[in-house]
C-alpha atoms as a PDB file:
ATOM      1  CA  UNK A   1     -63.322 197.307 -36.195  1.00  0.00           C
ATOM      2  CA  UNK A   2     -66.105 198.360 -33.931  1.00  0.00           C
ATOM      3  CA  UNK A   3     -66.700 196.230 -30.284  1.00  0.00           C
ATOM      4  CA  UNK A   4     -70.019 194.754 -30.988  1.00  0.00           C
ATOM      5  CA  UNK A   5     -70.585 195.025 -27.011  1.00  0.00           C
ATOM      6  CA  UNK A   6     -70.499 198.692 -27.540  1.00  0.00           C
ATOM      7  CA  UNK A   7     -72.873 199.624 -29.962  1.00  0.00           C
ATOM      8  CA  UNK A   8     -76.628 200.045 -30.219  1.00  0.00           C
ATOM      9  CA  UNK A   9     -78.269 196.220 -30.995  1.00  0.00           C
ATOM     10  CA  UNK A  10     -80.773 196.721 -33.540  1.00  0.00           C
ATOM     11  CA  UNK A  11     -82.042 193.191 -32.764  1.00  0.00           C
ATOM     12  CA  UNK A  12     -85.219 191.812 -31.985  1.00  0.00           C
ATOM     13  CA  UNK A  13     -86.019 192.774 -28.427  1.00  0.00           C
ATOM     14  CA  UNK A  14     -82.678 194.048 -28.266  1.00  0.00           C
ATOM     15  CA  UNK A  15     -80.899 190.697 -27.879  1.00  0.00           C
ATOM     16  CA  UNK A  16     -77.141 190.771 -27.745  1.00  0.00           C
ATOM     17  CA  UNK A  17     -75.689 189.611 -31.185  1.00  0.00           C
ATOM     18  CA  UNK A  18     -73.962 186.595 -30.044  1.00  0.00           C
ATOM     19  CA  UNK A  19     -72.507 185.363 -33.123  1.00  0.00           C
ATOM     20  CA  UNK A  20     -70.382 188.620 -33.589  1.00  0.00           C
ATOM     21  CA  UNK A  21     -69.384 188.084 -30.111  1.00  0.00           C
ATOM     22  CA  UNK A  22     -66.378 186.824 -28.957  1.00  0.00           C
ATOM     23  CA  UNK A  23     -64.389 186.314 -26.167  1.00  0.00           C
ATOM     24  CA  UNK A  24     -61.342 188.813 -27.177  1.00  0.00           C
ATOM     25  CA  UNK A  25     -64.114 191.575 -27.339  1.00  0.00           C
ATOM     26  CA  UNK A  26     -64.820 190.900 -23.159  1.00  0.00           C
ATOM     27  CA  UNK A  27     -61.964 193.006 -21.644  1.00  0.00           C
ATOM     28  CA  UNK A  28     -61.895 195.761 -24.211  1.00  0.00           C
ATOM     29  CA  UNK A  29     -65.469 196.546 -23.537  1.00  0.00           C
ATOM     30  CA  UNK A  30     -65.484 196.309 -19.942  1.00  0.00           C
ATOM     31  CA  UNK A  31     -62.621 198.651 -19.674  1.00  0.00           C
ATOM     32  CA  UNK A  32     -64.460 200.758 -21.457  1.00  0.00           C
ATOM     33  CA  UNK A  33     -67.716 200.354 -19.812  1.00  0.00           C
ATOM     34  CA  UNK A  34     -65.971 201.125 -16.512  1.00  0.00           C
ATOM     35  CA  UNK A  35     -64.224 204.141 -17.800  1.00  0.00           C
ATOM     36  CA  UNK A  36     -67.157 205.321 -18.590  1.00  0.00           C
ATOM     37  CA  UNK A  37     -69.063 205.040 -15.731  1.00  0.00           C
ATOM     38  CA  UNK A  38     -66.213 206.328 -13.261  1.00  0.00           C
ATOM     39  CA  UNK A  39     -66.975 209.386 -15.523  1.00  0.00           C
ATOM     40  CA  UNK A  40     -70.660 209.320 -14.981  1.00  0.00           C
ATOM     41  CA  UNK A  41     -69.962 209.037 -11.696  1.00  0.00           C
ATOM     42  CA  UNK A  42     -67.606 211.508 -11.273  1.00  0.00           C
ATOM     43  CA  UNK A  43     -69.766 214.065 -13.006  1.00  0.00           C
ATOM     44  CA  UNK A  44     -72.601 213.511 -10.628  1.00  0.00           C
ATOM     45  CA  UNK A  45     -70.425 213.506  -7.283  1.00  0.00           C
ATOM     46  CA  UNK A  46     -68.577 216.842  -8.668  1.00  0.00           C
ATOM     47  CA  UNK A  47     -71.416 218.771  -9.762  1.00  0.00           C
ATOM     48  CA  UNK A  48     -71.962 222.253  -8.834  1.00  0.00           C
ATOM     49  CA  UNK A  49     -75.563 222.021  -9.114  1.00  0.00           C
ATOM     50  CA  UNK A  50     -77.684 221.270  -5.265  1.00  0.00           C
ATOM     51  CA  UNK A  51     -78.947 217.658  -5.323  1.00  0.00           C
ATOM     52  CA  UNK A  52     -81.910 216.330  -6.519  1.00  0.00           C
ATOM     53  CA  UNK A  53     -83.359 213.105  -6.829  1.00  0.00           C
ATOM     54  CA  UNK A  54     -82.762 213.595 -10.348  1.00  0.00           C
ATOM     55  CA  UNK A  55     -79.276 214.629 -10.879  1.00  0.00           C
ATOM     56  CA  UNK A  56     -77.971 212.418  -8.299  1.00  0.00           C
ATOM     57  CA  UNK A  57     -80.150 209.482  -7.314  1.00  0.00           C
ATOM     58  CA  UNK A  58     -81.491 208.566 -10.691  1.00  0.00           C
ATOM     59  CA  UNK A  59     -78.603 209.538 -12.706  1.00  0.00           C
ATOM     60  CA  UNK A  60     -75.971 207.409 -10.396  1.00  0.00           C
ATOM     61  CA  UNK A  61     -78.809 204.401 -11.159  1.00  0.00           C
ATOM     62  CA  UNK A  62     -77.824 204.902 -14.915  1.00  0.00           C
ATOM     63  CA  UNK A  63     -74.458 205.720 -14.749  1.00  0.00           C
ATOM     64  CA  UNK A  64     -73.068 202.091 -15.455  1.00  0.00           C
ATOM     65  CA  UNK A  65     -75.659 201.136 -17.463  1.00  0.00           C
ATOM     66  CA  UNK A  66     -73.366 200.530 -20.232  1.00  0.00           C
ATOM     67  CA  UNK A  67     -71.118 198.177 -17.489  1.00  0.00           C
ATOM     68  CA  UNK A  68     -74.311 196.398 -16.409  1.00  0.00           C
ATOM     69  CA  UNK A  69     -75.382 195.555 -20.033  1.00  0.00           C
ATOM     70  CA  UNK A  70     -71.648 194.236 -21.217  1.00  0.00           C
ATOM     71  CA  UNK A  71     -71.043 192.297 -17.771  1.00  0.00           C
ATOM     72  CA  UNK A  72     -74.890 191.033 -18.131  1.00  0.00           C
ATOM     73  CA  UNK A  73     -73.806 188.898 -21.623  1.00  0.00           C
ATOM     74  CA  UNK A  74     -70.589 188.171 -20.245  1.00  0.00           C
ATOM     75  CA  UNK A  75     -71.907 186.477 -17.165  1.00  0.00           C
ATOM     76  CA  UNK A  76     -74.928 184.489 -18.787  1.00  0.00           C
ATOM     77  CA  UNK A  77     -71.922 183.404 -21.380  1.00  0.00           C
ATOM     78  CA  UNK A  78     -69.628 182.186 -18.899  1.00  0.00           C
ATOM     79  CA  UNK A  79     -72.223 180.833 -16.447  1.00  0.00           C
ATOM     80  CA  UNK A  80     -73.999 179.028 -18.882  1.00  0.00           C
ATOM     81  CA  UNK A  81     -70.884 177.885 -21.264  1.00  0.00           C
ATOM     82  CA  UNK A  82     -67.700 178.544 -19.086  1.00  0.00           C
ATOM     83  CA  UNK A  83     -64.221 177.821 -20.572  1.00  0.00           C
ATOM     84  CA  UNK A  84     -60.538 178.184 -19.414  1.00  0.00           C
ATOM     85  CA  UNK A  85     -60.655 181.664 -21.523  1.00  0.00           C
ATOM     86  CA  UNK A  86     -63.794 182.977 -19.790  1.00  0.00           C
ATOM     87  CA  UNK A  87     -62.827 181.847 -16.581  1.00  0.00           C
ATOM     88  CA  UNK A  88     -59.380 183.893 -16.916  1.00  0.00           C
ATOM     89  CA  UNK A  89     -61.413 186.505 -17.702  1.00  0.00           C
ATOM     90  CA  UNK A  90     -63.789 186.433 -14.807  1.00  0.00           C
ATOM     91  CA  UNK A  91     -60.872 186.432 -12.328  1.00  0.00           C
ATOM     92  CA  UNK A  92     -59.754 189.715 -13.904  1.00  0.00           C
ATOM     93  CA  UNK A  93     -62.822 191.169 -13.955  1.00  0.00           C
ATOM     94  CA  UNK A  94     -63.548 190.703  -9.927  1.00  0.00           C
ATOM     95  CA  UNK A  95     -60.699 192.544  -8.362  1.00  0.00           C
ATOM     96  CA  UNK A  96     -61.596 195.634 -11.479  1.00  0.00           C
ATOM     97  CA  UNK A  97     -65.308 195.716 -10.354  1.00  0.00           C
ATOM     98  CA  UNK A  98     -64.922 195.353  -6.941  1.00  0.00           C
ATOM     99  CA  UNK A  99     -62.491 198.307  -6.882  1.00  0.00           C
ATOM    100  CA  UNK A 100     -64.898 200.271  -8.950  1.00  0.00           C
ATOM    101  CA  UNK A 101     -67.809 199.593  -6.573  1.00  0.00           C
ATOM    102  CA  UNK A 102     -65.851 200.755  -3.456  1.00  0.00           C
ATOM    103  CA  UNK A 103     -64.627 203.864  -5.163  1.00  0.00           C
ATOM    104  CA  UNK A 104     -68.071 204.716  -5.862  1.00  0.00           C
ATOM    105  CA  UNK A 105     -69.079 203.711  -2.395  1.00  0.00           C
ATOM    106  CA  UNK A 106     -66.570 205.391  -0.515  1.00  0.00           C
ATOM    107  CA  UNK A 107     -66.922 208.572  -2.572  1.00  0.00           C
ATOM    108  CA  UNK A 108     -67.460 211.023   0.041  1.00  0.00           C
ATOM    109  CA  UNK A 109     -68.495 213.798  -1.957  1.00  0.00           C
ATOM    110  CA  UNK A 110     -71.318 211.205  -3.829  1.00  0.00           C
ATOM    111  CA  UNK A 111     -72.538 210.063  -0.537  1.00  0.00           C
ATOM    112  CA  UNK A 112     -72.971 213.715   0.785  1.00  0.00           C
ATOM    113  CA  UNK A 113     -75.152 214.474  -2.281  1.00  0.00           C
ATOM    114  CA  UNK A 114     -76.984 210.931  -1.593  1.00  0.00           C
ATOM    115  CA  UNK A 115     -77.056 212.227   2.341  1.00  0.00           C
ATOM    116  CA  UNK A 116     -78.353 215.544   1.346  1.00  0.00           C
ATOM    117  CA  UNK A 117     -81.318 214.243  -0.880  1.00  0.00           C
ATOM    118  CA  UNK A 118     -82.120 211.803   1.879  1.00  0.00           C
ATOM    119  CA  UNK A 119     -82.686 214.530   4.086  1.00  0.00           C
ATOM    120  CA  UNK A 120     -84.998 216.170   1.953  1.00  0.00           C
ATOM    121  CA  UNK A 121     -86.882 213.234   1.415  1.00  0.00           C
ATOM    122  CA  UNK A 122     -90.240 214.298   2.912  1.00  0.00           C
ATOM    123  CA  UNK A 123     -90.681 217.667   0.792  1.00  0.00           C
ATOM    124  CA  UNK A 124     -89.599 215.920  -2.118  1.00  0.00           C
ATOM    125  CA  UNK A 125     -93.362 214.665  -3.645  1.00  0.00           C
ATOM    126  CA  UNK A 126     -91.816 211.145  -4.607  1.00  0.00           C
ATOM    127  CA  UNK A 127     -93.280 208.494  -5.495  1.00  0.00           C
ATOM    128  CA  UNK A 128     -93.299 205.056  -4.270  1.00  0.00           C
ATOM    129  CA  UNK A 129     -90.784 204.129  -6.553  1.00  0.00           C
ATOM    130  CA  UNK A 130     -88.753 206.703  -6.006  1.00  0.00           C
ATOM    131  CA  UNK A 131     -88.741 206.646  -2.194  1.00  0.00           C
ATOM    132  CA  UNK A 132     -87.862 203.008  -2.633  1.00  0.00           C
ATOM    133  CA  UNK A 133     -84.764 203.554  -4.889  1.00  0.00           C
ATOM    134  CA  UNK A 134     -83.643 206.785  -2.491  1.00  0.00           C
ATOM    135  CA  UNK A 135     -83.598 204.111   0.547  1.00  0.00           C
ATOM    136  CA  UNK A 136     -82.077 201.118  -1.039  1.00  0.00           C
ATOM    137  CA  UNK A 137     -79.053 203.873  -2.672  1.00  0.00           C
ATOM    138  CA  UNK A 138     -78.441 205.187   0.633  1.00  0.00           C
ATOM    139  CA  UNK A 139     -78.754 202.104   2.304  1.00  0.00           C
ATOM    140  CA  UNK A 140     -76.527 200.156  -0.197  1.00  0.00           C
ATOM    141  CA  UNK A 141     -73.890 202.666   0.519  1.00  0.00           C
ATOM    142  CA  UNK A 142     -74.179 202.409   4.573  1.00  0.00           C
ATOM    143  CA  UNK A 143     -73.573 199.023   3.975  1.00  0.00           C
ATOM    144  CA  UNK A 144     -70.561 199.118   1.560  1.00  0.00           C
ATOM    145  CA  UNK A 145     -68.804 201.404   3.979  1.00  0.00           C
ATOM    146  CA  UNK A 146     -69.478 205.179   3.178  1.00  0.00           C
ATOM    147  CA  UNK A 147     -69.905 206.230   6.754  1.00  0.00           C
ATOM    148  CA  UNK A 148     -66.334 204.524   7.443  1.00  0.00           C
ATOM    149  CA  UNK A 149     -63.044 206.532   7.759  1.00  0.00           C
ATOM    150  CA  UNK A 150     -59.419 206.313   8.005  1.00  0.00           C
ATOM    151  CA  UNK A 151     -57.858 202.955   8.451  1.00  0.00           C
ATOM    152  CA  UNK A 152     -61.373 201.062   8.624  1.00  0.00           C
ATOM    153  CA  UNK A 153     -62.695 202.603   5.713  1.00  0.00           C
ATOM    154  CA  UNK A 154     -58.978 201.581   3.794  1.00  0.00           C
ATOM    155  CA  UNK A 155     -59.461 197.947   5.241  1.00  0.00           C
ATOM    156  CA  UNK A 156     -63.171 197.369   4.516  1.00  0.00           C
ATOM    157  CA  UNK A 157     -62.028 197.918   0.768  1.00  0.00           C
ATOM    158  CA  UNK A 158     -59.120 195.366   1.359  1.00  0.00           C
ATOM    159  CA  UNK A 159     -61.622 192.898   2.658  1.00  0.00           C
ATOM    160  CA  UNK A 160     -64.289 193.744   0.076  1.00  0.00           C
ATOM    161  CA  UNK A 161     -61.486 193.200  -2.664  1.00  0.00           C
ATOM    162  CA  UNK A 162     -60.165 189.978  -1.453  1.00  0.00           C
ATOM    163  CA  UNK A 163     -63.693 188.804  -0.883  1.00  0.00           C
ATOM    164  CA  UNK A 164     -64.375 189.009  -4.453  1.00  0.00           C
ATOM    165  CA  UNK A 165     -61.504 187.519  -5.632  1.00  0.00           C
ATOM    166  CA  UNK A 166     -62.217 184.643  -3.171  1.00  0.00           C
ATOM    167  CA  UNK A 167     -65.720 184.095  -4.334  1.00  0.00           C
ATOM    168  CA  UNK A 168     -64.419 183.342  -7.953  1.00  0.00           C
ATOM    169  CA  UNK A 169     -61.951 181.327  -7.330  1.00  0.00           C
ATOM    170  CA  UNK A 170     -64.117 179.505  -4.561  1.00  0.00           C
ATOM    171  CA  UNK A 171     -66.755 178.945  -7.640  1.00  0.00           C
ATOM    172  CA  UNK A 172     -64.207 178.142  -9.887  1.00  0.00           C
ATOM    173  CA  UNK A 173     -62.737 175.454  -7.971  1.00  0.00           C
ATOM    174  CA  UNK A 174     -66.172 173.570  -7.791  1.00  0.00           C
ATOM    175  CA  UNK A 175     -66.678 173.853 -11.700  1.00  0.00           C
ATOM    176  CA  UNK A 176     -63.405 171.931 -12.122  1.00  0.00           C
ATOM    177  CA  UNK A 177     -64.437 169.378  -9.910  1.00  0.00           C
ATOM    178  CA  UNK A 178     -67.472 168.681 -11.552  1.00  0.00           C
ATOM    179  CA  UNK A 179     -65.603 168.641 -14.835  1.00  0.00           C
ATOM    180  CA  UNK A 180     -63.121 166.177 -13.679  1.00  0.00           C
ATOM    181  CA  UNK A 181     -65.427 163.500 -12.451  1.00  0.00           C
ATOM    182  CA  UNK A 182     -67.815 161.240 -14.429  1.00  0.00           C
ATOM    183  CA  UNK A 183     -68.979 158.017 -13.316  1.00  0.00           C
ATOM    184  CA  UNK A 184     -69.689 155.063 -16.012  1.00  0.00           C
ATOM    185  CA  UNK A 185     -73.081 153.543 -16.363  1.00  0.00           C
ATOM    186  CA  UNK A 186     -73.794 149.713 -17.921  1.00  0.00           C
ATOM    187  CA  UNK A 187     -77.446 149.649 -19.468  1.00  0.00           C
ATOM    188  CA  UNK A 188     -78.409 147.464 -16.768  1.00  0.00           C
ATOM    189  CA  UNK A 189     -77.601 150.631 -14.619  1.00  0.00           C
ATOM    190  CA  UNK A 190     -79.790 152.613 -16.378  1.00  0.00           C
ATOM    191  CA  UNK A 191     -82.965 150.419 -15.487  1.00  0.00           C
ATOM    192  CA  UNK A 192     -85.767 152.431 -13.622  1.00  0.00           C
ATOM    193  CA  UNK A 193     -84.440 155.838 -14.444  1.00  0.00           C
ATOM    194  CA  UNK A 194     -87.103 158.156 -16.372  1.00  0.00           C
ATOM    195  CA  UNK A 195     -86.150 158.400 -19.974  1.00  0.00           C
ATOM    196  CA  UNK A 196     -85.075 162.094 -19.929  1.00  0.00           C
ATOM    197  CA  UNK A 197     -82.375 160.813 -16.944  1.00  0.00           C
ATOM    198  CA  UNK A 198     -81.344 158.005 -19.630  1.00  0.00           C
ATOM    199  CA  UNK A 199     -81.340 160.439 -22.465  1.00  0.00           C
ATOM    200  CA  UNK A 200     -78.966 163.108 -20.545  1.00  0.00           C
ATOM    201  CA  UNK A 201     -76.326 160.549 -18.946  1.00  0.00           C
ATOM    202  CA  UNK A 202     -76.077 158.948 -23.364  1.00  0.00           C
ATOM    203  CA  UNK A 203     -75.486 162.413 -24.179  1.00  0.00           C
ATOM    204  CA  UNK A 204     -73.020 163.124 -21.519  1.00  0.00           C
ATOM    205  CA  UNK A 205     -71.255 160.015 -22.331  1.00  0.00           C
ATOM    206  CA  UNK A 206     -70.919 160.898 -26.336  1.00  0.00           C
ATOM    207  CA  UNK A 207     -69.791 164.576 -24.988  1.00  0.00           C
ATOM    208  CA  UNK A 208     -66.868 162.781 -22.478  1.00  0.00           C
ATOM    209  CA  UNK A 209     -65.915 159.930 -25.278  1.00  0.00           C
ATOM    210  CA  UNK A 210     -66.783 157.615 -22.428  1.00  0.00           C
ATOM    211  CA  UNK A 211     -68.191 154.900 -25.071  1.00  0.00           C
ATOM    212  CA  UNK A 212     -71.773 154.784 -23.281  1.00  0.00           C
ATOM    213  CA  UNK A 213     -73.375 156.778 -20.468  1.00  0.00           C
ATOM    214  CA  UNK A 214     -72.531 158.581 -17.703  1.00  0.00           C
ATOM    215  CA  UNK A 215     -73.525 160.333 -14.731  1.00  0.00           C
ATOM    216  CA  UNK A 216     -71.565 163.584 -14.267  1.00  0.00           C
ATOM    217  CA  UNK A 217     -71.613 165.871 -11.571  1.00  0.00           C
ATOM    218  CA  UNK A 218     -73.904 168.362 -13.382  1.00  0.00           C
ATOM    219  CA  UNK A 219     -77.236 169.295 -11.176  1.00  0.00           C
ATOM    220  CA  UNK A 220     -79.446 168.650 -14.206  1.00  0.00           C
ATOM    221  CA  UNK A 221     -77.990 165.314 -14.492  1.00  0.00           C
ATOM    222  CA  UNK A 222     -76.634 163.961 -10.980  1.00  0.00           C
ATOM    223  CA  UNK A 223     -79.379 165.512  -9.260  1.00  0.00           C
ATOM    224  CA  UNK A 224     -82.485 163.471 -11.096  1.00  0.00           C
ATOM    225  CA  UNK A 225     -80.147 160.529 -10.913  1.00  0.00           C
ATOM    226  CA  UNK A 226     -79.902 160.309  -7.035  1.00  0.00           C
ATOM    227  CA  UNK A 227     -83.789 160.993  -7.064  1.00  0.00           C
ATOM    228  CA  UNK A 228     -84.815 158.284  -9.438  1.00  0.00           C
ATOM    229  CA  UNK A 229     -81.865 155.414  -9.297  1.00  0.00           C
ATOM    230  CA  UNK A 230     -83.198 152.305  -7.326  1.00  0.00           C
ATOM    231  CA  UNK A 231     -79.588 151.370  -7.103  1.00  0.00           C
ATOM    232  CA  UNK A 232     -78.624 152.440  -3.662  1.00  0.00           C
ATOM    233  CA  UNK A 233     -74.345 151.522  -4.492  1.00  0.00           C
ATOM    234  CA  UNK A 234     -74.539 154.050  -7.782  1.00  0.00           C
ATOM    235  CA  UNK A 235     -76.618 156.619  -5.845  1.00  0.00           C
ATOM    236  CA  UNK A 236     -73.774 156.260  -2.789  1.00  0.00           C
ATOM    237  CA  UNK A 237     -71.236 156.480  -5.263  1.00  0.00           C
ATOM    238  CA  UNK A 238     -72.683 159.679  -7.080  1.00  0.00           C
ATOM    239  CA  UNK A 239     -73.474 161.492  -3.739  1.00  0.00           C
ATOM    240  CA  UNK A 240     -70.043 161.403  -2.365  1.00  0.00           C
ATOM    241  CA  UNK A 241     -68.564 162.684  -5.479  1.00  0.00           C
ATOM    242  CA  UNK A 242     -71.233 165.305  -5.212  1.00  0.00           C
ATOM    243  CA  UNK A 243     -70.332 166.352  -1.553  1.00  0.00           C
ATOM    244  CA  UNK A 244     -67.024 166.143  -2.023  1.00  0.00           C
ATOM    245  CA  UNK A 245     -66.505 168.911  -4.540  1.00  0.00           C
ATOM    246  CA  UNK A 246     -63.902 171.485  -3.359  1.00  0.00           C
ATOM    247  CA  UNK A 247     -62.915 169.350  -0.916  1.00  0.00           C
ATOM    248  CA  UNK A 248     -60.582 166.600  -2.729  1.00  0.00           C
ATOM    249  CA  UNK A 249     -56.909 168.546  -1.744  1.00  0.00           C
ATOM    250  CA  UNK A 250     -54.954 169.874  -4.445  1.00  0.00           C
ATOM    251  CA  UNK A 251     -55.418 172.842  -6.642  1.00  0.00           C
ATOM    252  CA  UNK A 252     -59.262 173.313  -6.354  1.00  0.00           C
ATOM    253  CA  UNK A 253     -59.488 172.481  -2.685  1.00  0.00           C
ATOM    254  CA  UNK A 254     -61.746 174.943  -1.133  1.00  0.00           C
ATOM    255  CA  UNK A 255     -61.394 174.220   2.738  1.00  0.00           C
ATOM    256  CA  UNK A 256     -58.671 177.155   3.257  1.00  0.00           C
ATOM    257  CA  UNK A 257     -60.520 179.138   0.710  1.00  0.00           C
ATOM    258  CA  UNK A 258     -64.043 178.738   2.766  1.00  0.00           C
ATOM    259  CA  UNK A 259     -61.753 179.202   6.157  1.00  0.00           C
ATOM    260  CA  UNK A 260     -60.474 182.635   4.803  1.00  0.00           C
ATOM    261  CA  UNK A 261     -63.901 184.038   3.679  1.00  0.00           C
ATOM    262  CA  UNK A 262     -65.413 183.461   6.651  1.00  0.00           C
ATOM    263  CA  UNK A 263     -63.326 185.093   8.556  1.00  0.00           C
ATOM    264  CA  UNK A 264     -62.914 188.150   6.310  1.00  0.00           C
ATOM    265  CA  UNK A 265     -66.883 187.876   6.338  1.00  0.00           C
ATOM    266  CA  UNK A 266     -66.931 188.335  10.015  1.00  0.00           C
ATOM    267  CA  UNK A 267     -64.464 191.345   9.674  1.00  0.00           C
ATOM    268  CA  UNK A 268     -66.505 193.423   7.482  1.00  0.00           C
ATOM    269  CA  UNK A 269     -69.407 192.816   9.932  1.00  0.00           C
ATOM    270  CA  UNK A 270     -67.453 194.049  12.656  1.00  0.00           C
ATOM    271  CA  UNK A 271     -65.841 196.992  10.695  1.00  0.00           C
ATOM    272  CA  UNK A 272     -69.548 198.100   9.916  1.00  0.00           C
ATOM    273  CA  UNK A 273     -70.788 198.020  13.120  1.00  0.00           C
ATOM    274  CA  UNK A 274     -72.393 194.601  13.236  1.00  0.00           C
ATOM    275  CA  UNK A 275     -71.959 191.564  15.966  1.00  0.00           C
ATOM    276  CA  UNK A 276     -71.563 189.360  13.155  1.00  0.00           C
ATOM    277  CA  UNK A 277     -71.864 188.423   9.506  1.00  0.00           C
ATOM    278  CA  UNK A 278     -75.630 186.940  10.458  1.00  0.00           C
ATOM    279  CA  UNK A 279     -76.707 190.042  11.681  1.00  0.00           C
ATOM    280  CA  UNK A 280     -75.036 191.776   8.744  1.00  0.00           C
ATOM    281  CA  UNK A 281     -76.694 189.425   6.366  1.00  0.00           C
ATOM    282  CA  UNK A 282     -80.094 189.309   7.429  1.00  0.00           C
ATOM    283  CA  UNK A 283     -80.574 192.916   8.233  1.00  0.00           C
ATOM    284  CA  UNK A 284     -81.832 193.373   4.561  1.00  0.00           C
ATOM    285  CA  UNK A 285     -83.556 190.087   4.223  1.00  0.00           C
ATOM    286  CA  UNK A 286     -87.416 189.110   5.456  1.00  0.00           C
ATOM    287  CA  UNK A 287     -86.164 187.227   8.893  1.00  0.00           C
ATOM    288  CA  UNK A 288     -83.927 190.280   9.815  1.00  0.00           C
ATOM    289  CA  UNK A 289     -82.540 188.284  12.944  1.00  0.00           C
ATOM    290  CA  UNK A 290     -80.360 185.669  13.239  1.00  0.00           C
ATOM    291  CA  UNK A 291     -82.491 184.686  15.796  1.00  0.00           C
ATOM    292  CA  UNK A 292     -85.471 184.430  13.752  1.00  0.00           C
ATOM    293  CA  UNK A 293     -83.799 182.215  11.670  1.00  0.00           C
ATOM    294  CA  UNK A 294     -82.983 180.121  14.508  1.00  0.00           C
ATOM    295  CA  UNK A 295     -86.966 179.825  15.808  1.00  0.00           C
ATOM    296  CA  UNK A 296     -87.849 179.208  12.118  1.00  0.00           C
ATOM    297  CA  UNK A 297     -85.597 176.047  11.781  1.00  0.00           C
ATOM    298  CA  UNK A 298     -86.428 174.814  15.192  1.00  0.00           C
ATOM    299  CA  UNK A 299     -90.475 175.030  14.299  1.00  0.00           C
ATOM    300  CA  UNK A 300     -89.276 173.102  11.258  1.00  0.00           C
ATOM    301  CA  UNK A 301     -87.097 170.599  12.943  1.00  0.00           C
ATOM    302  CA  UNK A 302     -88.809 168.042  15.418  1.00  0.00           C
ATOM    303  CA  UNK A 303     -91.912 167.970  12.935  1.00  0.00           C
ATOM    304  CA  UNK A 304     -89.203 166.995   9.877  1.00  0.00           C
ATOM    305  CA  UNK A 305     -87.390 164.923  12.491  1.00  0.00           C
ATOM    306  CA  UNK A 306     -90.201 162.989  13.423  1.00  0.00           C
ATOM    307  CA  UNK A 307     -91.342 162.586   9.707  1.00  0.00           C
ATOM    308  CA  UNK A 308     -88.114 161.296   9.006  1.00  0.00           C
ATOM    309  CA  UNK A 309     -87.993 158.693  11.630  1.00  0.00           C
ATOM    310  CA  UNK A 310     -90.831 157.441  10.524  1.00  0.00           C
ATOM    311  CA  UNK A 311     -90.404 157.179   7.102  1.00  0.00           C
ATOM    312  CA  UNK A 312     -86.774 155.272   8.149  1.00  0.00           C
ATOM    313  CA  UNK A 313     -89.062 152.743  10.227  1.00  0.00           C
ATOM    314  CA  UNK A 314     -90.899 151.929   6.987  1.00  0.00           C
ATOM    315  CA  UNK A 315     -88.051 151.356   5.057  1.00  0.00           C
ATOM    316  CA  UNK A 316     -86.739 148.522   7.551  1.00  0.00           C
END
């Protein structure tokens, strides 16, 4: 029996088809997927052939197509319908892809061929889009470590590893608080919300065999309900649930987690050259700076202060 993950989808615009899918088909397809592409890639870092943009650039961006495409329904499945099964899955998956990504990253004889087009760049006619692509492949690999060696290139894929693993179980922890907590609405409670609000926290209530509605800690429900609830108790009630997720000890307790990936952030900054995981992070984004960030929020700050303040003395 074929993998339905792995073959052609002669469907309209190429949809996945999701009722041949199922959750047993996940693993055998992305070990697949990733075989495959640690060929690909191979093939291009090994080849005898001088590099081109071609042969090297835009062949490594197609190399794990096949991974994106299977890991693409996977994640959509799982984000948008997540289950014990598919959350088992997911923490196998992140150690796997993370390990796959620094290989590639860390392939030294890859990055030369990457290094090599780079330095050709300006005699190579590309275009926009191509120039684009070269610099954020290069780039990407700076960043994951390829001009590391020895022991810090060995312990940036330690960190990058655990970091991973961290980050699902960190996300993991917060969808099984929201599962686990539901708070009960009378229909006097449910005076003054919009009718969609009413609508959602019935339905929730069937779903949770709660005998009427609910408010859960889902952001399409709790997060309309703290907007539009003129009862200032329920609102207090549902907040604190709602800041409290990850934080309520026992298994799904993130506090440790969140202490342990920031300081593993901060040690992949430092490994890669950076004075922190700020200046690490915002390198690629518009601000660049930490400090930019910093004047940003303090332009925004005394006006919203004062805005606040005087929206508080009109509520007295």
């Amino acid at each position: 029996m074929t993998n339905p993950l792995l073959e052609s989808w002669d469907t309209p615009f190429a949809m996945p088809p999701f009722d041949r899918i199922a959750d047993d088909d996940f693993r055998p397809a992305v070990d697949a997927a990733l075989e495959s592409a640690r060929a690909r890639v191979a093939e291009i870092a090994d080849s005898a052939e001088p590099a081109t943009f071609a042969n090297t650039i835009e062949a490594l961006e197609l190399a794990d197509a096949d991974l994106g495409r299977v890991l693409g329904v996977f994640y959509n499945l799982s984000g948008a319908d997540s289950s014990p099964v598919r959350e088992a899955l997911a923490r196998e998956f992140s150690p796997m892809l993370s390990a796959y990504a620094s290989d590639v990253a860390m392939n030294e004889a890859l990055f030369a061929r990457i290094e090599a087009v780079w330095a050709a760049r300006e005699s190579l006619d590309l275009t926009e889009e191509q120039s684009r692509l070269l610099y954020l492949t290069r780039r990407g690999f700076v960043r994951a470590g390829a001009e590391l060696e020895g022991i810090a290139k060995d312990r940036l894929r330690s960190v990058t590893e655990r970091l991973a693993s961290l980050g699902v179980q960190f996300t993991q922890n917060l969808l099984a608080d929201e599962r686990d907590w539901h708070m009960e609405l009378s229909e006097p409670d449910l005076d003054g919300l919009p009718d969609f609000v009413v609508d959602a926290a019935r339905a929730a209530g069937e779903e949770r065999g709660a005998g009427g509605p609910v408010v859960t800690l889902s952001r399409s429900l709790i997060v309309p309900f703290l907007q539009f609830s003129p009862r200032r108790d329920l609102r207090e009630r549902a907040h604190a649930a709602w800041t409290a997720r990850g934080a309520n000890g026992g298994d799904t307790d993130n506090r440790d987690i969140a202490r342990e990936i920031l300081e593993l952030r901060e040690e992949r900054a430092g490994l890669l050259g950076y004075d922190s995981f700020a200046e690490f992070k915002l390198e690629t984004e518009m601000a660049k700076t930490p400090e930019a960030v910093r004047e940003l929020l303090m332009k925004v700050w005394e006006p919203a202060r004062t805005k606040a303040e005087e929206d508080g003395l009109r509520l007295t």
